[in-house]
N, C-alpha and C. Protein backbone atom coordinates (compact mmCIF):
# COMPACT_ATOMS: atom_id res chain seq x y z
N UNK A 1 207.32 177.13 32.43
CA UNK A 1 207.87 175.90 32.94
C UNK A 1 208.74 175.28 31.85
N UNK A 2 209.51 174.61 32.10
CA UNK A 2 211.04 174.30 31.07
C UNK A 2 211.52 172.93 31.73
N UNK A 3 211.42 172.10 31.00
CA UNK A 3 212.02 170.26 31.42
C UNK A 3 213.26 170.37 30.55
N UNK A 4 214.00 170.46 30.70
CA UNK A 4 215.35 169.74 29.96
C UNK A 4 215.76 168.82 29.85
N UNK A 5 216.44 168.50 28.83
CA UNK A 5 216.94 166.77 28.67
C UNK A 5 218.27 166.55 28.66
N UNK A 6 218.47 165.24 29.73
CA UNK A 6 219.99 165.37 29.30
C UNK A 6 220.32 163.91 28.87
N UNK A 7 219.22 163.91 27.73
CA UNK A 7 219.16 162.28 26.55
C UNK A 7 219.45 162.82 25.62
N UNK A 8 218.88 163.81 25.27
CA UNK A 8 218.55 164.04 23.71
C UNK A 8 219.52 165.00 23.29
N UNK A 9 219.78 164.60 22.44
CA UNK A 9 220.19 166.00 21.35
C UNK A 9 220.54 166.05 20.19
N UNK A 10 220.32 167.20 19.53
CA UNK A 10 219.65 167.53 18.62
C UNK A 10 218.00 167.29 18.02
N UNK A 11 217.43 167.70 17.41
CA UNK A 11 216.34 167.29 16.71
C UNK A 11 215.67 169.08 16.24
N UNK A 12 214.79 169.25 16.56
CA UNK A 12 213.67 170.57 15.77
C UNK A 12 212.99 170.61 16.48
N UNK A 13 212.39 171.74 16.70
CA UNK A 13 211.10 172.86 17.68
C UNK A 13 209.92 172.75 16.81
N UNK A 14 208.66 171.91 17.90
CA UNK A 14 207.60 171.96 17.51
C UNK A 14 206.77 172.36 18.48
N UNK A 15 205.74 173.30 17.97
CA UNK A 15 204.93 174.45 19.35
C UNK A 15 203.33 173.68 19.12
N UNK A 16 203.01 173.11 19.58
CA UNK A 16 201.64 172.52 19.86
C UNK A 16 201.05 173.50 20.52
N UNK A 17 199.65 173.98 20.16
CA UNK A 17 198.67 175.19 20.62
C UNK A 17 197.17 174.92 20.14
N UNK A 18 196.54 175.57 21.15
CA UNK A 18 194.88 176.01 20.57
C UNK A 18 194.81 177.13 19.85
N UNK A 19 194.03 176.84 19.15
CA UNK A 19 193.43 178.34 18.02
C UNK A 19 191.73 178.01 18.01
N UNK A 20 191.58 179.64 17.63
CA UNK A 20 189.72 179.06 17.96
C UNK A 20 189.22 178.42 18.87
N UNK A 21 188.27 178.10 19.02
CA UNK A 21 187.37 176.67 19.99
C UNK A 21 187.83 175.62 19.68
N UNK A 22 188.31 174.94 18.65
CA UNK A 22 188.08 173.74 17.97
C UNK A 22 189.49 173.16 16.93
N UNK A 23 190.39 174.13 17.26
CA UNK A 23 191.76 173.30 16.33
C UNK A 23 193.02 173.39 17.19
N UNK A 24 193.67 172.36 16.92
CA UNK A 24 194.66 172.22 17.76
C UNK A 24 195.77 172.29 16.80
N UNK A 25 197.05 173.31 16.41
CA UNK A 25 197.92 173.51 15.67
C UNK A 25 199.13 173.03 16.12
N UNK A 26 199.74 172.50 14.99
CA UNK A 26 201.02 172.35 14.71
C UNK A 26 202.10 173.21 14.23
N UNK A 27 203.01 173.60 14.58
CA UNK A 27 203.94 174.65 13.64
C UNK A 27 205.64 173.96 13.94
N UNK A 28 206.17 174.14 12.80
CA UNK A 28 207.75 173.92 12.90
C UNK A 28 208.31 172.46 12.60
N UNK A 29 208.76 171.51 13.29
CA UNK A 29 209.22 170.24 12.88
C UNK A 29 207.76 169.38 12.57
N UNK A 30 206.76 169.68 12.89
CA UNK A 30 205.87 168.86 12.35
C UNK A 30 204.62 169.96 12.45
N UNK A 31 203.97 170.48 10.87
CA UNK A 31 203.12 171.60 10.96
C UNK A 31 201.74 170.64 10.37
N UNK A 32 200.70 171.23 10.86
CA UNK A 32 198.91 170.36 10.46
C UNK A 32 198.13 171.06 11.41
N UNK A 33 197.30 170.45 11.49
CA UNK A 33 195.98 170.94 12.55
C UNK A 33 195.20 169.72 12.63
N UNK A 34 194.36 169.71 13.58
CA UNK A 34 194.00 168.64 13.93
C UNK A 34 192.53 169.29 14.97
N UNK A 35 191.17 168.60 14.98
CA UNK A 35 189.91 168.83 15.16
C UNK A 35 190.15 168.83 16.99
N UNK A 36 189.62 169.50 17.82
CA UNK A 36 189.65 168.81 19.62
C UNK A 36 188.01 167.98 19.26
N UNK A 37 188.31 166.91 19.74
CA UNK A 37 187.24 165.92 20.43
C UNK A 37 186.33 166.87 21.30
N UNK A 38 185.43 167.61 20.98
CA UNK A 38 184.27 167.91 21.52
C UNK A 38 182.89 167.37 22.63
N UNK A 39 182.91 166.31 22.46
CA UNK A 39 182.50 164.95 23.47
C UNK A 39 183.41 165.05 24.48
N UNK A 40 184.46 165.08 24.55
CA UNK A 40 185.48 164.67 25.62
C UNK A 40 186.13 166.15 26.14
N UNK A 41 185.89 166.65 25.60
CA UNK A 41 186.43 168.13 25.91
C UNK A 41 188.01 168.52 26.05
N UNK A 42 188.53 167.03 25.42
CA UNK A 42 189.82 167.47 24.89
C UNK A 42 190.11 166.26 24.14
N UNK A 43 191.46 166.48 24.11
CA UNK A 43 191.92 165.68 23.00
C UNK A 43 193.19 165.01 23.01
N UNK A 44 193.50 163.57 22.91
CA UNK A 44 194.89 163.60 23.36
C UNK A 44 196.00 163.23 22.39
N UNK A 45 196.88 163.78 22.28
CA UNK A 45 198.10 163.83 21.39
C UNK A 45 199.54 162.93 21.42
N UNK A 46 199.36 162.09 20.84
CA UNK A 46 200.77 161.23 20.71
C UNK A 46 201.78 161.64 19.65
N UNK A 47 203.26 161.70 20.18
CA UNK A 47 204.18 162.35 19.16
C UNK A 47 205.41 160.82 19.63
N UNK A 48 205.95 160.17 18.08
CA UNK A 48 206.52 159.49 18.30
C UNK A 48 207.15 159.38 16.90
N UNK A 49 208.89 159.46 17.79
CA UNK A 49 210.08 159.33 16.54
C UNK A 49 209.68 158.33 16.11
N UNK A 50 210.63 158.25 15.35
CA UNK A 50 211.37 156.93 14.38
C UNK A 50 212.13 155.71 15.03
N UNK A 51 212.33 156.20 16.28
CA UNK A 51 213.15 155.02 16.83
C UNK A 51 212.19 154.31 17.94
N UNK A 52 210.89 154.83 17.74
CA UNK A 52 209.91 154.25 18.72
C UNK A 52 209.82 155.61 20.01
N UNK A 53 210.21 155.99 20.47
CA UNK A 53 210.18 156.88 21.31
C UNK A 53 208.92 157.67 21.24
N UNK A 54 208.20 158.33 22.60
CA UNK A 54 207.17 158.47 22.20
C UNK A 54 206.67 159.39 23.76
N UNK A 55 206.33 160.93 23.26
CA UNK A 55 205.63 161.37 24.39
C UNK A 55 204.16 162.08 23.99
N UNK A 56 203.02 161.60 25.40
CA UNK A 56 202.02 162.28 25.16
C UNK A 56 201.21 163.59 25.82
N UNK A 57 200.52 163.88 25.21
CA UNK A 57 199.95 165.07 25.78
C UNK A 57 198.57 165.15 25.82
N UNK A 58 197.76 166.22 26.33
CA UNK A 58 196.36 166.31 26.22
C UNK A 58 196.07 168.18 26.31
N UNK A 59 195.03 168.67 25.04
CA UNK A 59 194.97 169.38 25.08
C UNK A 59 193.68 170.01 25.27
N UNK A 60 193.15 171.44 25.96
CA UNK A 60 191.55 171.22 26.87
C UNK A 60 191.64 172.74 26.49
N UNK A 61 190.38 172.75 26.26
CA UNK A 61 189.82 174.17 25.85
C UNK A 61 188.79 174.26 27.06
N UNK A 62 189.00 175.67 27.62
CA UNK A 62 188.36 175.83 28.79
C UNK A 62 187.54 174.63 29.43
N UNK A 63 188.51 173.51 30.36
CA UNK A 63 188.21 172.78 30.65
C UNK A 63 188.58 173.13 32.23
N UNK A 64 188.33 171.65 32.91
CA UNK A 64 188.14 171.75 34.57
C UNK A 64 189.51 172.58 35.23
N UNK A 65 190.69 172.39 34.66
CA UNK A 65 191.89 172.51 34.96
C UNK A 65 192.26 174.28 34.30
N UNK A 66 191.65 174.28 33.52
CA UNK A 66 192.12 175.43 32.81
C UNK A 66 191.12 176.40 32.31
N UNK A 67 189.89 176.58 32.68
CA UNK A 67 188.57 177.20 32.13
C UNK A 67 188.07 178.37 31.42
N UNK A 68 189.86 178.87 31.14
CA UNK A 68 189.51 180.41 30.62
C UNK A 68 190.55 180.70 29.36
N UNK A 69 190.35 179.18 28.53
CA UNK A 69 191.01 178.86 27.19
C UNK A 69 191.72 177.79 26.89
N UNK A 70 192.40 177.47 26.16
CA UNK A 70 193.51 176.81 26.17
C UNK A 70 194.53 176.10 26.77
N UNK A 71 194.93 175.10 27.02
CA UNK A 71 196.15 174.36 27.63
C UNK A 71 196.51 173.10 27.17
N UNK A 72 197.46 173.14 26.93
CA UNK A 72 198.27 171.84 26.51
C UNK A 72 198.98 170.92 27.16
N UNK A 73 198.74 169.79 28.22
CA UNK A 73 199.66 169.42 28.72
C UNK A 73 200.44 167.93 28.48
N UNK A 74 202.11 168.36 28.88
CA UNK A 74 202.56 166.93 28.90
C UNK A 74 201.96 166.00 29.57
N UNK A 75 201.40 164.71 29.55
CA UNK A 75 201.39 163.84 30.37
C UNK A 75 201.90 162.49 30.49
N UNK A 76 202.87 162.28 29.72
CA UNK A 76 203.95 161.07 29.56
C UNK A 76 204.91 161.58 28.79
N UNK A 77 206.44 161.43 29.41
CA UNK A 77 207.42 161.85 28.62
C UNK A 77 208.45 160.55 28.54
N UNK A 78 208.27 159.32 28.03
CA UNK A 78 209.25 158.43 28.72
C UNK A 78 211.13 158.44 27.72
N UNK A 79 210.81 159.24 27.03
CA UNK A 79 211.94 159.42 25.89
C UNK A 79 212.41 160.88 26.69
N UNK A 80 212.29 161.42 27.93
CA UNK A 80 212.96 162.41 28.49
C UNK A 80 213.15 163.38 27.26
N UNK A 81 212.03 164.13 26.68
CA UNK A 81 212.19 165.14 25.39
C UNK A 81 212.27 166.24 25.95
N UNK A 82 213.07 167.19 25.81
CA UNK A 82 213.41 168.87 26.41
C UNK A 82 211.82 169.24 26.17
N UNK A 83 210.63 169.99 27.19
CA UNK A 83 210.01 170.67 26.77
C UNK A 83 209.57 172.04 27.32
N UNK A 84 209.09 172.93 27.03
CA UNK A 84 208.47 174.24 27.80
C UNK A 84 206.84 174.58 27.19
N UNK A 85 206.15 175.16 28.34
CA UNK A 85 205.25 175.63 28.31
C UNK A 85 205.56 177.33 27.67
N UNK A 86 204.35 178.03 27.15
CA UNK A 86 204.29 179.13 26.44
C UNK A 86 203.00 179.65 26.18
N UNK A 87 203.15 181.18 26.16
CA UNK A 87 201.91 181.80 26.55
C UNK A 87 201.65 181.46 24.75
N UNK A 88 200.77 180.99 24.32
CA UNK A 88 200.33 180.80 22.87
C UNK A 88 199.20 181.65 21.84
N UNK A 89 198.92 182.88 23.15
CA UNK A 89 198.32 184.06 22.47
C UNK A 89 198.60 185.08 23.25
N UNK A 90 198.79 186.11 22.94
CA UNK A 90 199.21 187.20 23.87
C UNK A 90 198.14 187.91 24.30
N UNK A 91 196.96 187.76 23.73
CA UNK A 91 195.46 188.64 24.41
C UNK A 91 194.88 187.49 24.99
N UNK A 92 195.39 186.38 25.48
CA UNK A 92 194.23 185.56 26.34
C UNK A 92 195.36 184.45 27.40
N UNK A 93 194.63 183.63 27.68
CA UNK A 93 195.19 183.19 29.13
C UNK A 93 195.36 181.42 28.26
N UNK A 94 195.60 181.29 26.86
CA UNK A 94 196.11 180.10 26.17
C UNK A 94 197.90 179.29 26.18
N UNK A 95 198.18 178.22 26.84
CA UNK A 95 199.31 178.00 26.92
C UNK A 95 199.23 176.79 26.10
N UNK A 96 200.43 176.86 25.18
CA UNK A 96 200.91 175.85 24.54
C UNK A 96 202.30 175.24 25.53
N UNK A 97 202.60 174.36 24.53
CA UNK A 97 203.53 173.34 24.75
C UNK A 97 204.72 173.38 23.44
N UNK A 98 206.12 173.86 23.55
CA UNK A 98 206.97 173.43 22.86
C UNK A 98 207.92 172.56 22.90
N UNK A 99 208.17 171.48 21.89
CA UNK A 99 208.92 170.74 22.37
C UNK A 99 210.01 170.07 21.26
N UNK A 100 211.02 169.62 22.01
CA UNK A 100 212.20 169.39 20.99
C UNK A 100 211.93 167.74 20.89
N UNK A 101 211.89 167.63 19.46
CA UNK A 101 211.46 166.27 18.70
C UNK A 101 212.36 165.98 17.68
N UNK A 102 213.00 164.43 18.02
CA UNK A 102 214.22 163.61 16.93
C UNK A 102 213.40 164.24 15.37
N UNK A 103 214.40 164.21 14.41
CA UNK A 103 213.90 164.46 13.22
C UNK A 103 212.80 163.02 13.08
N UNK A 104 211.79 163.48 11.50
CA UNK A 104 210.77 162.51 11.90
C UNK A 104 209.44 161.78 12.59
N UNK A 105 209.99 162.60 13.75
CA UNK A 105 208.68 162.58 14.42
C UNK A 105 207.59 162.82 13.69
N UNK A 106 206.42 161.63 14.28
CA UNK A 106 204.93 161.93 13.76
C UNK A 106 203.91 162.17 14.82
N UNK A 107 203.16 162.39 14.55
CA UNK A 107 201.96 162.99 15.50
C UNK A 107 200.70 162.51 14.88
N UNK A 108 199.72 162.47 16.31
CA UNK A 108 198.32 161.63 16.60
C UNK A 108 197.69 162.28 17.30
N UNK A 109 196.41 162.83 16.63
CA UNK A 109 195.34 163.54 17.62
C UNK A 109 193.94 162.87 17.77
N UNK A 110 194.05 162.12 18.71
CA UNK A 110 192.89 161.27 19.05
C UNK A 110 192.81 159.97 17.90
N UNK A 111 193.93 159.48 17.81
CA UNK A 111 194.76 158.48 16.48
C UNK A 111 194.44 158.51 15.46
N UNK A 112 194.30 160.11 15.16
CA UNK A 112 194.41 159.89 13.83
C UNK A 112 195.94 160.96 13.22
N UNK A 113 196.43 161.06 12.33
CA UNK A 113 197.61 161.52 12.04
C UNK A 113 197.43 163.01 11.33
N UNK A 114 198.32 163.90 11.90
CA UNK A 114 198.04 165.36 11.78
C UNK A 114 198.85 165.48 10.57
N UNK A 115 197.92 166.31 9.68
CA UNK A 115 198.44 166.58 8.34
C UNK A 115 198.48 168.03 7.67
């Protein structure tokens, strides 16, 4: 699946994914890892430029929606950010989320800041 934008442009590719049971990775314009909320059985992710702009996501390890690994989804985009979904392991049924982010951008996993 592929959202395009016709706000934005320019910025850097960042691939948000599950690894393991329990970490949620960063790679590219903004790289860290960050713990999934275990209580809640996921975890939700805020990514927001510099100019305030700001989209979120939620990510679920074999949860109700997705039960056989991994998934990442958008669920507020109000800064219209280009994004696509992606198979995020090639031996299992894990989809990430890539997405094009203004330089700057920071990121929040369950508010705290991915490092």
């Amino acid at each position: 699946m592929t959202h395009p934008s016709n706000d934005q442009q320019g910025g850097a590719e960042v691939s948000i994914y599950g690894a393991s049971d329990d970490l949620i990775e960063f790679d590219g314009a903004i790289y860290g890892e960050a713990g999934l909320d275990f209580d809640a059985g996921c975890s939700m992710i805020k990514l927001k430029a510099p100019d305030g702009t700001k989209m979120s996501l939620l990510a679920e390890f074999c949860g109700e929606r997705h039960p056989d690994g991994w998934k990442v989804y958008v669920t507020g985009n109000p800064g219209n950010w280009w994004w696509a979904e992606f198979a995020s392991r090639d031996d299992e049924d894990d989809i990430g989320v890539k997405v094009l982010v203004p330089e700057g951008t920071k990121a929040k996993v369950d508010g705290k800041r991915v490092r």
